[in-house]
N, C-alpha and C. Protein backbone atom coordinates (compact mmCIF):
# COMPACT_ATOMS: atom_id res chain seq x y z
N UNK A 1 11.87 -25.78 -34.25
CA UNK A 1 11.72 -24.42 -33.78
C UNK A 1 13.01 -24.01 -33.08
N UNK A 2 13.24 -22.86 -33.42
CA UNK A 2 14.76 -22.31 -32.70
C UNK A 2 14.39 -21.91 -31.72
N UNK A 3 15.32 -22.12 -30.40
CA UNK A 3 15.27 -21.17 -29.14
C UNK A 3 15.94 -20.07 -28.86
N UNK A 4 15.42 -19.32 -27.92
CA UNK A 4 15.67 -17.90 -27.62
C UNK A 4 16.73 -18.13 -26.33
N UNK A 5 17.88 -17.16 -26.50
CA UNK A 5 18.32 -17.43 -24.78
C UNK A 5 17.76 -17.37 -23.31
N UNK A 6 18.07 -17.87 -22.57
CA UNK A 6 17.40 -17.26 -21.39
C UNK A 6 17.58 -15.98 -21.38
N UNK A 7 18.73 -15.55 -21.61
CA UNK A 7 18.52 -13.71 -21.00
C UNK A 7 17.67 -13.33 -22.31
N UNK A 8 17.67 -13.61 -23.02
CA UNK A 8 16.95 -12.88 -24.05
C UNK A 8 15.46 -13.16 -23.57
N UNK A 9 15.25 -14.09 -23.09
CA UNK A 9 14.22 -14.26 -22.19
C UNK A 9 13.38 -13.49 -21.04
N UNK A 10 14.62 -13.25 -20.46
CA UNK A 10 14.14 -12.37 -19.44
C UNK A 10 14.25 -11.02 -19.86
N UNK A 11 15.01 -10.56 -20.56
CA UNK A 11 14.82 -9.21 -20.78
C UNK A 11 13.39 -8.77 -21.55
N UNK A 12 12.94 -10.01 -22.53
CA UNK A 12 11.85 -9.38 -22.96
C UNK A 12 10.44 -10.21 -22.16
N UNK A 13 10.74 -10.28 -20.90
CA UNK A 13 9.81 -10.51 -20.01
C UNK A 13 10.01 -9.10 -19.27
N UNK A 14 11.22 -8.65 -19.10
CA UNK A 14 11.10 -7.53 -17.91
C UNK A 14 10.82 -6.65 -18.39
N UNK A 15 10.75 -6.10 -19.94
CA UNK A 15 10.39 -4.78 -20.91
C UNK A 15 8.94 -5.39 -20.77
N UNK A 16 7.97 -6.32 -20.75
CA UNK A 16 6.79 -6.56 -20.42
C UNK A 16 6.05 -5.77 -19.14
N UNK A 17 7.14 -6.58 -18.27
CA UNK A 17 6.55 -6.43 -16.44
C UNK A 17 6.75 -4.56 -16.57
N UNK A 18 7.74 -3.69 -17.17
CA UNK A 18 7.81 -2.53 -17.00
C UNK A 18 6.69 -2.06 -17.79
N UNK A 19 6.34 -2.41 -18.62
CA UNK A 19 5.16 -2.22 -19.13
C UNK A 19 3.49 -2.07 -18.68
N UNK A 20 3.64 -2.88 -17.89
CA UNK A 20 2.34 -3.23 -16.64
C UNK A 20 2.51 -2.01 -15.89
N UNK A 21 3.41 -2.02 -15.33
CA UNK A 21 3.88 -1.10 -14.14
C UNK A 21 3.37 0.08 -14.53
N UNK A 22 4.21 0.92 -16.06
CA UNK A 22 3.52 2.18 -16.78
C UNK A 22 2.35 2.38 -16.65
N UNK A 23 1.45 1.45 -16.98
CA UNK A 23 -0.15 1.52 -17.04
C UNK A 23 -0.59 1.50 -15.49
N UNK A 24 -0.31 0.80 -14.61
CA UNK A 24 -0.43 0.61 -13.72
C UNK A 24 -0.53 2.07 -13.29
N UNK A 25 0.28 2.65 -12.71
CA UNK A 25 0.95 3.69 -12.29
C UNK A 25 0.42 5.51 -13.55
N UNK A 26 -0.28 4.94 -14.23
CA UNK A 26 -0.65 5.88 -14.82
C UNK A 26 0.21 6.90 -16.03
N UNK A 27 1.06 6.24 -16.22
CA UNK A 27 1.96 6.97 -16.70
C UNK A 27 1.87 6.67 -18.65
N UNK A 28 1.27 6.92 -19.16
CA UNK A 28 0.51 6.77 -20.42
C UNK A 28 1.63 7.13 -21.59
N UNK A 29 2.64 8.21 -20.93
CA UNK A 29 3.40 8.63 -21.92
C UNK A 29 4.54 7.88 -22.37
N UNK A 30 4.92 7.28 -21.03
CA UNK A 30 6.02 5.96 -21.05
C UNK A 30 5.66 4.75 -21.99
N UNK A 31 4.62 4.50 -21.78
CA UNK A 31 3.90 3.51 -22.44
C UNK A 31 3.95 3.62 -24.03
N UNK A 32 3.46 4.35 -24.33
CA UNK A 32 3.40 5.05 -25.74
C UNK A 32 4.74 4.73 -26.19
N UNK A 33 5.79 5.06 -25.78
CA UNK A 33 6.57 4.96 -26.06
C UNK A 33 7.40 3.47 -26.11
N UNK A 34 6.88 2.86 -25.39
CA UNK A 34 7.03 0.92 -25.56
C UNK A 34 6.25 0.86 -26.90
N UNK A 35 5.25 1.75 -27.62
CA UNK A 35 4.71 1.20 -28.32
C UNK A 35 5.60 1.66 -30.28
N UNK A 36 5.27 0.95 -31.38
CA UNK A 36 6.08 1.30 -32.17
C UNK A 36 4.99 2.37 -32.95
N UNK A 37 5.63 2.95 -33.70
CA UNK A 37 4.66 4.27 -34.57
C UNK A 37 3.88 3.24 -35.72
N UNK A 38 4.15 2.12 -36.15
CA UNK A 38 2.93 1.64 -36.64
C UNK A 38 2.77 -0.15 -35.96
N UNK A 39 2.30 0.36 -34.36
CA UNK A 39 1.46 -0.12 -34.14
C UNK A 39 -0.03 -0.52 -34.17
N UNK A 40 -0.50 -2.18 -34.49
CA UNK A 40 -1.48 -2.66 -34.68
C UNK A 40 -1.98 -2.93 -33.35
N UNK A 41 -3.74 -2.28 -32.68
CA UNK A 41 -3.52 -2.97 -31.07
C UNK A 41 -5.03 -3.15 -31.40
N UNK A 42 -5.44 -4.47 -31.01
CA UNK A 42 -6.73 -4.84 -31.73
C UNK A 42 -7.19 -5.88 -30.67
N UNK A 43 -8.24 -5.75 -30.26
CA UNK A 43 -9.43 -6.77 -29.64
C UNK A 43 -10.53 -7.08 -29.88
N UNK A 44 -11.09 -8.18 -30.14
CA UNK A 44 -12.43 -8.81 -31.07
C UNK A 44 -12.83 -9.02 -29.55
N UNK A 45 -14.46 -9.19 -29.92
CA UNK A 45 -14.99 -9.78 -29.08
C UNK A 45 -14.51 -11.69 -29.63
N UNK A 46 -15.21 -11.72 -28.55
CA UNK A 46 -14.86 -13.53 -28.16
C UNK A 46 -16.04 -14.30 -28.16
N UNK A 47 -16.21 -15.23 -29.32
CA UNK A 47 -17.12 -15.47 -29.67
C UNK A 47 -17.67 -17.27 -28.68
N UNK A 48 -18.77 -17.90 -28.74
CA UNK A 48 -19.00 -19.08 -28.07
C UNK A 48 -19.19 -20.09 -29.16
N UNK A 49 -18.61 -20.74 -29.60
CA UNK A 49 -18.61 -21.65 -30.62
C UNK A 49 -18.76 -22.69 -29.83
N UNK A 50 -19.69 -23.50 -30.63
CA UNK A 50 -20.13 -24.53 -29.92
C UNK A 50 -19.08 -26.16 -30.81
N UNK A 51 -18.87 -26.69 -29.79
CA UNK A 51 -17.53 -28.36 -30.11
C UNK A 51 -17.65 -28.63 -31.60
N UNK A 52 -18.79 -28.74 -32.03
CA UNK A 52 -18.75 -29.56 -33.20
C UNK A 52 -18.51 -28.15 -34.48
N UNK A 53 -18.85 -26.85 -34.58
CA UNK A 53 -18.38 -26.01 -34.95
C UNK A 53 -16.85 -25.75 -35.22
N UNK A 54 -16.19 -25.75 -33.63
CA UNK A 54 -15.01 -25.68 -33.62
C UNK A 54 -14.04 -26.84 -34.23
N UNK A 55 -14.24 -27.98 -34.20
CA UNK A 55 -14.01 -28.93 -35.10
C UNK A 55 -13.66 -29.12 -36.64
N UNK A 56 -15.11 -27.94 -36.49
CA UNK A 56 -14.98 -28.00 -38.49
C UNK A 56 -14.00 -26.40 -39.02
N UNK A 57 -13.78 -26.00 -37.76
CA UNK A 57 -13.22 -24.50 -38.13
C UNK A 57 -14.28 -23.31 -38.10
N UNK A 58 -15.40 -23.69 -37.89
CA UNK A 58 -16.47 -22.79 -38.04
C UNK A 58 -16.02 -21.50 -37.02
N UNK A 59 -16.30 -20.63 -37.31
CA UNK A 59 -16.49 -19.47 -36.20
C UNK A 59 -17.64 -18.53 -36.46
N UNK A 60 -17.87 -18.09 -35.34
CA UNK A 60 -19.07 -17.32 -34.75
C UNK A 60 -18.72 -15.96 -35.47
N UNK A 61 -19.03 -14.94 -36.03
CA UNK A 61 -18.72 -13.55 -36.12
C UNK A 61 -18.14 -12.83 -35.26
N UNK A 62 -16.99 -12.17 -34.90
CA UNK A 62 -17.28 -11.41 -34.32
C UNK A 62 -17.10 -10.20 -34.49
N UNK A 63 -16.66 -9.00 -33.17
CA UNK A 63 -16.78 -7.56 -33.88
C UNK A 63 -15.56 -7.45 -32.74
N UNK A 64 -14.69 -6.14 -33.82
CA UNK A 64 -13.98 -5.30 -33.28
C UNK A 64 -14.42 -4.45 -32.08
N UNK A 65 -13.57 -4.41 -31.00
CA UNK A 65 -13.69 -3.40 -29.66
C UNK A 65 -13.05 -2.62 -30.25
N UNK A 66 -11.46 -2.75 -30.19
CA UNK A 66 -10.34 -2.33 -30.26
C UNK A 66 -9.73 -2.58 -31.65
N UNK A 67 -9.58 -1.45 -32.60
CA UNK A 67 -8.67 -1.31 -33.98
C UNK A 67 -7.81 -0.31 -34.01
N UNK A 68 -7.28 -0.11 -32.82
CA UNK A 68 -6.33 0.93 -33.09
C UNK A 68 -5.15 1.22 -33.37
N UNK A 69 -4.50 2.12 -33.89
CA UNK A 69 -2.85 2.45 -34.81
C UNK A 69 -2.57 3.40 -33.62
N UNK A 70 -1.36 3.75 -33.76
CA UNK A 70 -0.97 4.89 -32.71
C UNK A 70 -1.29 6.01 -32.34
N UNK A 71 -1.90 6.53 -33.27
CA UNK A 71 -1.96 7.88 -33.34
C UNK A 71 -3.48 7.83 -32.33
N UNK A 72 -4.66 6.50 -32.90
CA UNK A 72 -5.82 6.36 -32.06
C UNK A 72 -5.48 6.36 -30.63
N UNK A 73 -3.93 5.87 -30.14
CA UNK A 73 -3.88 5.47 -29.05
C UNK A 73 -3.41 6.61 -28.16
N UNK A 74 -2.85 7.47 -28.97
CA UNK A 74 -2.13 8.51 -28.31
C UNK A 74 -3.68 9.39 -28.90
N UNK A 75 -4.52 9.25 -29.16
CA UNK A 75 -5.32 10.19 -28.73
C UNK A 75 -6.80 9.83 -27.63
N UNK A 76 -6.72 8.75 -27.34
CA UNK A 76 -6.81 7.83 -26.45
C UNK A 76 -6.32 8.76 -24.95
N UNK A 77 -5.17 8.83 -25.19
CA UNK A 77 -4.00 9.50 -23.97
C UNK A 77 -4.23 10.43 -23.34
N UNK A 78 -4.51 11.41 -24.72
CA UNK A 78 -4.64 12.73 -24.42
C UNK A 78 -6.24 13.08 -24.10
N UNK A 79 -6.69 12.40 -24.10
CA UNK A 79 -8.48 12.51 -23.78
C UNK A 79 -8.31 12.39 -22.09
N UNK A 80 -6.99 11.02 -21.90
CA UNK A 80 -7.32 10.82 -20.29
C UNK A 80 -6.38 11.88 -19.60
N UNK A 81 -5.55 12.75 -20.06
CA UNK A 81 -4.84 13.51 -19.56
C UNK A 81 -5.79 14.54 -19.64
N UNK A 82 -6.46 14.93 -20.00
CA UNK A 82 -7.50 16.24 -19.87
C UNK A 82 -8.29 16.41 -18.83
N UNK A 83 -8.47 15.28 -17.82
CA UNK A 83 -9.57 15.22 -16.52
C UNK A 83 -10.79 15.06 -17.55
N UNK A 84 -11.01 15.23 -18.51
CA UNK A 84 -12.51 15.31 -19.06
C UNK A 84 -12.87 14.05 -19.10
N UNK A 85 -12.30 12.49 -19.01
CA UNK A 85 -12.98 11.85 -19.82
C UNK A 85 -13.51 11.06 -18.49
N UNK A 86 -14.83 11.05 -18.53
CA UNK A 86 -15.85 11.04 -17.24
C UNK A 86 -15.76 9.14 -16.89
N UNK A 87 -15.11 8.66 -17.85
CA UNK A 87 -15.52 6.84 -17.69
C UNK A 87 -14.34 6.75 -16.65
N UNK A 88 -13.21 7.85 -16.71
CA UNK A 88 -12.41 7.46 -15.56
C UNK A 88 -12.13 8.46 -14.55
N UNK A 89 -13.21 8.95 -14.31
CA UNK A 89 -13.45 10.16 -12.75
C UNK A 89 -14.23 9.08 -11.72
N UNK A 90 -13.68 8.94 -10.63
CA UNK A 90 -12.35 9.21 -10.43
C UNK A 90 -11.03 8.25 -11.65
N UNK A 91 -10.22 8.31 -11.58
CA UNK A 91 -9.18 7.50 -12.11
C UNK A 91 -9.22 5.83 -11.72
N UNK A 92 -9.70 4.64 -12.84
CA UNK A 92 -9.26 3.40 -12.27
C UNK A 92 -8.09 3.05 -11.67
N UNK A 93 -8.17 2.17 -10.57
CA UNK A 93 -6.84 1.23 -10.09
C UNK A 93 -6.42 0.23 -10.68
N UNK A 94 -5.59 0.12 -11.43
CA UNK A 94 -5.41 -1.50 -12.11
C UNK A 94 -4.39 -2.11 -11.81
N UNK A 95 -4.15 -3.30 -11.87
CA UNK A 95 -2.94 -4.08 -12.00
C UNK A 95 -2.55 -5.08 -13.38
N UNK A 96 -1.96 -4.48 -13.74
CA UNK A 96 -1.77 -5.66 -15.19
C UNK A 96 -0.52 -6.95 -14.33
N UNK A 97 -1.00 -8.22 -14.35
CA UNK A 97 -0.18 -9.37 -14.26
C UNK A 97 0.31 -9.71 -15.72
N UNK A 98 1.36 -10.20 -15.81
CA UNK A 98 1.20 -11.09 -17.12
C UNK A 98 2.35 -12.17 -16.80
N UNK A 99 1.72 -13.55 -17.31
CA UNK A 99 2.81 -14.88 -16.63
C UNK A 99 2.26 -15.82 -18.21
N UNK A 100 3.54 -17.08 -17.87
CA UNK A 100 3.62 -17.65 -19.26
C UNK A 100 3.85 -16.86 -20.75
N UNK A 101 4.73 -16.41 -20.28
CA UNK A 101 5.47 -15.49 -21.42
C UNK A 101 6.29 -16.75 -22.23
N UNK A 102 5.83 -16.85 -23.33
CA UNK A 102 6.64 -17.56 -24.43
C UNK A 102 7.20 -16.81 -25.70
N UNK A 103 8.55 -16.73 -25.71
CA UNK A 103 9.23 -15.94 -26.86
C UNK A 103 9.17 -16.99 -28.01
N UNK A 104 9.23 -16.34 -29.10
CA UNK A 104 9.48 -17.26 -30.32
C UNK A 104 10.15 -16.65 -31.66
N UNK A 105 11.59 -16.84 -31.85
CA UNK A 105 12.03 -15.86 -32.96
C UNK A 105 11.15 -15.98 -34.07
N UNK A 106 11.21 -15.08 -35.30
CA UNK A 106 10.30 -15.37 -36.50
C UNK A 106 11.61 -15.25 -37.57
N UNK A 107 11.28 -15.08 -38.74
CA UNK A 107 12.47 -14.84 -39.47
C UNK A 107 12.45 -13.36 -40.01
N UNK A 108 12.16 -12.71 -39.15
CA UNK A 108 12.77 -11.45 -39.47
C UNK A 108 13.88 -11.41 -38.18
N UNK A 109 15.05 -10.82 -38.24
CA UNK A 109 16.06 -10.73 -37.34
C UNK A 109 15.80 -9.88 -36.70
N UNK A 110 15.64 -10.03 -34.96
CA UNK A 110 15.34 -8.78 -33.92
C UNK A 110 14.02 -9.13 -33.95
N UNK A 111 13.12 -9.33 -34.36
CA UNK A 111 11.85 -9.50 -34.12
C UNK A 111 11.02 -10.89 -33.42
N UNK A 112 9.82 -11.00 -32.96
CA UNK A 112 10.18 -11.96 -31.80
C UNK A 112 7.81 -12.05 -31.84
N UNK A 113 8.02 -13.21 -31.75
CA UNK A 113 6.78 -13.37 -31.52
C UNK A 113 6.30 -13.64 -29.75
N UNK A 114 5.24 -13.36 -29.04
CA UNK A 114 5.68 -13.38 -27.63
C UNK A 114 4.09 -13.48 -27.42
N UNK A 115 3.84 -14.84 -26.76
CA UNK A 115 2.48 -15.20 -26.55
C UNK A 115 2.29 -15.31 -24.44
N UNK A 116 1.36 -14.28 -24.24
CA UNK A 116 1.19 -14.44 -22.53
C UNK A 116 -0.15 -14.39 -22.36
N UNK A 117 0.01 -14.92 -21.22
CA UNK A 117 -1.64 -15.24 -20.75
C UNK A 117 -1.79 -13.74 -19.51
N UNK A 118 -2.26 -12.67 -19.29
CA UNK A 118 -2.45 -11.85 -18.38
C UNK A 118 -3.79 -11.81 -17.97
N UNK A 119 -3.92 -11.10 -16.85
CA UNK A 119 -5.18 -10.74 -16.51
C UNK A 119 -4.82 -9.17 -15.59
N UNK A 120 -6.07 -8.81 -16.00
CA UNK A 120 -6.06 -6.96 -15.23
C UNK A 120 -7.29 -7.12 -14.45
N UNK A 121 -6.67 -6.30 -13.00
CA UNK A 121 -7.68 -6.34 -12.11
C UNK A 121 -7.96 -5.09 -12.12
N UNK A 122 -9.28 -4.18 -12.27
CA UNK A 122 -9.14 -3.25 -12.37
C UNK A 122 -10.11 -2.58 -11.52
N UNK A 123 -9.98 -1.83 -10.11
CA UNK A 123 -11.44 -1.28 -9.42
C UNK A 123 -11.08 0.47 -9.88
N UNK A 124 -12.55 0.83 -9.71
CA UNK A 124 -13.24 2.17 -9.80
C UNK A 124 -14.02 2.57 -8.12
N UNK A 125 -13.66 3.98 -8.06
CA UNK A 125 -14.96 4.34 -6.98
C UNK A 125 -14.65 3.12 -5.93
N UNK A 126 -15.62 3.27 -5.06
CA UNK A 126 -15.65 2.30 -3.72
C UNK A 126 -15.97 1.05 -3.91
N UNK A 127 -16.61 0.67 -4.96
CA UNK A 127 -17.46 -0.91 -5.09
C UNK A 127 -17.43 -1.81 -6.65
N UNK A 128 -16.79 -0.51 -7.52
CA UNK A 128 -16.36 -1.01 -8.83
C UNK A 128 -15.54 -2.44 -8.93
N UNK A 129 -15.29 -3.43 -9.27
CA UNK A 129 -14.08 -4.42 -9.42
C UNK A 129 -14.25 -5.10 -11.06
N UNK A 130 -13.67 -5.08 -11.35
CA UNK A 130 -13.89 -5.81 -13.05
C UNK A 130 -12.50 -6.48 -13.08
N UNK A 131 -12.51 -8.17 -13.76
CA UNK A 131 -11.31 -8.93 -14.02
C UNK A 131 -11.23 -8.91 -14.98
N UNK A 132 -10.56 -8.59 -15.99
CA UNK A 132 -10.16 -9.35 -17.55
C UNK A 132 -9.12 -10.47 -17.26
N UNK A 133 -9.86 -11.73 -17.74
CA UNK A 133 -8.58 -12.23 -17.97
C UNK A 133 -8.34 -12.61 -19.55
N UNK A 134 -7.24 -13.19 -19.98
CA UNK A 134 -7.32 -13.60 -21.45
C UNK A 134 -5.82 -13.93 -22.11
N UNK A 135 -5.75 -13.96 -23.34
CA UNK A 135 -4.40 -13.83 -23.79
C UNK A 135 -4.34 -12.67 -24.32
N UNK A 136 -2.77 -12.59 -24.98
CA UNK A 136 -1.95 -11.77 -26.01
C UNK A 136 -1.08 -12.38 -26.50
N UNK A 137 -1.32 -11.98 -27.97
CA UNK A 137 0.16 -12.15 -29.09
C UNK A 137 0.54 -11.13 -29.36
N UNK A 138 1.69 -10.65 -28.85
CA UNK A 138 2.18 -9.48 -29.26
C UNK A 138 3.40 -9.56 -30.22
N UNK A 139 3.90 -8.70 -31.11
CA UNK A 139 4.81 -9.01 -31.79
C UNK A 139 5.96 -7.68 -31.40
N UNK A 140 7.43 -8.08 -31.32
CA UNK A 140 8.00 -6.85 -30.61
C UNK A 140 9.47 -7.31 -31.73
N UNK A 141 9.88 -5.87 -31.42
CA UNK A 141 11.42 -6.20 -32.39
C UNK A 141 12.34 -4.85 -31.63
N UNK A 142 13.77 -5.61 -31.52
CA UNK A 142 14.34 -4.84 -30.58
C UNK A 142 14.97 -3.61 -31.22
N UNK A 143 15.11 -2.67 -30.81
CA UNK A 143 15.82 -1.07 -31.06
C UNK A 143 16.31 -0.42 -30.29
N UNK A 144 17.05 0.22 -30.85
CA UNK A 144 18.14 0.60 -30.10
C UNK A 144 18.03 1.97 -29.56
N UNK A 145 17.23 1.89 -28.14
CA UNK A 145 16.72 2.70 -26.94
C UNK A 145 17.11 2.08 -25.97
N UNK A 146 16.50 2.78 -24.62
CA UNK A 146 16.99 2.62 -23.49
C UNK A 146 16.05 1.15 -23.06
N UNK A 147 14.74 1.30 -23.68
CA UNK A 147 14.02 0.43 -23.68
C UNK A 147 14.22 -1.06 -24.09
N UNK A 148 14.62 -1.29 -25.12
CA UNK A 148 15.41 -2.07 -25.55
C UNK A 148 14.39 -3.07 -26.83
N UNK A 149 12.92 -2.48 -26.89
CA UNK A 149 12.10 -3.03 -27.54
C UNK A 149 11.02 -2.31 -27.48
N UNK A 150 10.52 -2.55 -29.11
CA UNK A 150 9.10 -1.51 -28.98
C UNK A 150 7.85 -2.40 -29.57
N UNK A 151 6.95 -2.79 -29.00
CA UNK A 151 5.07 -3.58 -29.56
C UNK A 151 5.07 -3.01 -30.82
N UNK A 152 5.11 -4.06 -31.72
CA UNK A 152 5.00 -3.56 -32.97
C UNK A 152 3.08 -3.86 -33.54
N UNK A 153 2.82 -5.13 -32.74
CA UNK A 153 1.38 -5.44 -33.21
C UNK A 153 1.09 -6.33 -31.79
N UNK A 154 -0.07 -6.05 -31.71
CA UNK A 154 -0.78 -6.25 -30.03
C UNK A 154 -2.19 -7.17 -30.44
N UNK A 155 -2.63 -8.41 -30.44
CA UNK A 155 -3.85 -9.14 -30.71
C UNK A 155 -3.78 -9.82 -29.47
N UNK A 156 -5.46 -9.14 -28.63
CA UNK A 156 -5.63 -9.27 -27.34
C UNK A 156 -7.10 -10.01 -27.76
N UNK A 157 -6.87 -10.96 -26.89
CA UNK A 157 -8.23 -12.09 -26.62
C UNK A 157 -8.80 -12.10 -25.37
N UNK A 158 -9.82 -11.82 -24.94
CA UNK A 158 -10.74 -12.20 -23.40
C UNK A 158 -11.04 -13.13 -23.85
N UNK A 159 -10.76 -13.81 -22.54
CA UNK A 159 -12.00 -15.24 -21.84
C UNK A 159 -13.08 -14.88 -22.09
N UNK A 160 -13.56 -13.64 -21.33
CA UNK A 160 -15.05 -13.40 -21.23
C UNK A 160 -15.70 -12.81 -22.78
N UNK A 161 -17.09 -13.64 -22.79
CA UNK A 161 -17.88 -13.76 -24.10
C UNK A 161 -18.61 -11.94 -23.82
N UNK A 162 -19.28 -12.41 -22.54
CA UNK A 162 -20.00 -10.61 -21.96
C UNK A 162 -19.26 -9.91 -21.43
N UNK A 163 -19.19 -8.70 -21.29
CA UNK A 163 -18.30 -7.25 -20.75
C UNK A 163 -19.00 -7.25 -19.49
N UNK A 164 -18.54 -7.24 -18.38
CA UNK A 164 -19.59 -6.32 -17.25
C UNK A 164 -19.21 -5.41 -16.66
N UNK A 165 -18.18 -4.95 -17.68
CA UNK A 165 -17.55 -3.47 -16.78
C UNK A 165 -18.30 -2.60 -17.68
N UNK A 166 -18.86 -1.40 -16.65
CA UNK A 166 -20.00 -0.03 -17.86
C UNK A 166 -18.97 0.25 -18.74
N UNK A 167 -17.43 0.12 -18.85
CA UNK A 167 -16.71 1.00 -19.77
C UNK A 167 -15.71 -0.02 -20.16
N UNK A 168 -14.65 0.20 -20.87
CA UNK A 168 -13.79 -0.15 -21.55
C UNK A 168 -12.28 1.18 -21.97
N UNK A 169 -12.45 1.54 -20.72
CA UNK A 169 -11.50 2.50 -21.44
C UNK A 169 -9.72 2.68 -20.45
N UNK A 170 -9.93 1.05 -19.96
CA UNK A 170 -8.05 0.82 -19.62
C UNK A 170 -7.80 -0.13 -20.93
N UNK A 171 -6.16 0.00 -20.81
CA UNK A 171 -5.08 -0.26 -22.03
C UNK A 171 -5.02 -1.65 -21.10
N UNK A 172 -4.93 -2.77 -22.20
CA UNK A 172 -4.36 -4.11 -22.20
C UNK A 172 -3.14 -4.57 -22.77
């Protein structure tokens, strides 16, 4: 396996951490724009396979949360920029962490496979609190912006098998 430089390292750790921050901070349009015009951003549920299953390769079914392309996401955006969309009146607080960032070139040149473990803490209202934790494989390839890289394909995994937040409607 080939290695990545350190700075190449950190830079596409810190186009990450600025990434958190966007969402964090509410800023949806910035974000969008980390993202590429045919972006893949997809979350299955997480299924409980039991040892001897997993062994044989077996898996549980599961179902799509999240299948969305850009255009879903940027209309996603514009639903929460309207005040209308009632799952986030008032507006959630979140924090996106993300640590164990592993780069991995692929053989397309500029493009970069990038596996992290994050978790989002996210409260609502006075008594709301919901954790996701989980992974991501994201796939990113660099261009020539200020940004310096845009999410070309986003495959997000939870830990958790059950949801216990009433909604689902922050970005991972």
């Amino acid at each position: 396996m080939s290695q990545i430089s350190l700075e190449l390292h950190h830079q596409i750790s810190q186009f990450l951490y600025r990434e958190g921050k966007a969402l964090d901070d509410w800023k949806f349009r910035d974000w969008l724009d980390m993202l590429a015009d045919d972006i893949s951003y997809t979350l299955r549920t997480t299924p409980n396979a039991q040892t001897r299953d997993r062994r044989r390769s077996v898996e549980p079914p599961t179902t799509w949360v999240f299948n969305d392309t850009k255009d879903l996401l940027e209309r996603r955006v514009a639903r929460l920029e309207t005040g209308m969309a009632w799952a986030e009146e008032p507006p959630s607080r979140t924090t996106h962490m993300v640590s164990n960032v592993i780069v991995e070139p692929t053989e397309v040149e500029g493009e970069y496979d990038v596996y992290v473990t994050y978790l989002l803490y996210r409260t609502q209202k006075e008594k709301d609190v919901t954790i996701y934790c989980g992974k991501r494989h994201d796939k990113i390839r660099k261009v020539e912006s200020d940004l310096g890289f845009q999410i070309f394909n986003r495959k997000i995994t939870l830990d958790q098998v059950t949801y216990n937040s009433h909604n689902l409607s922050v970005f991972f």
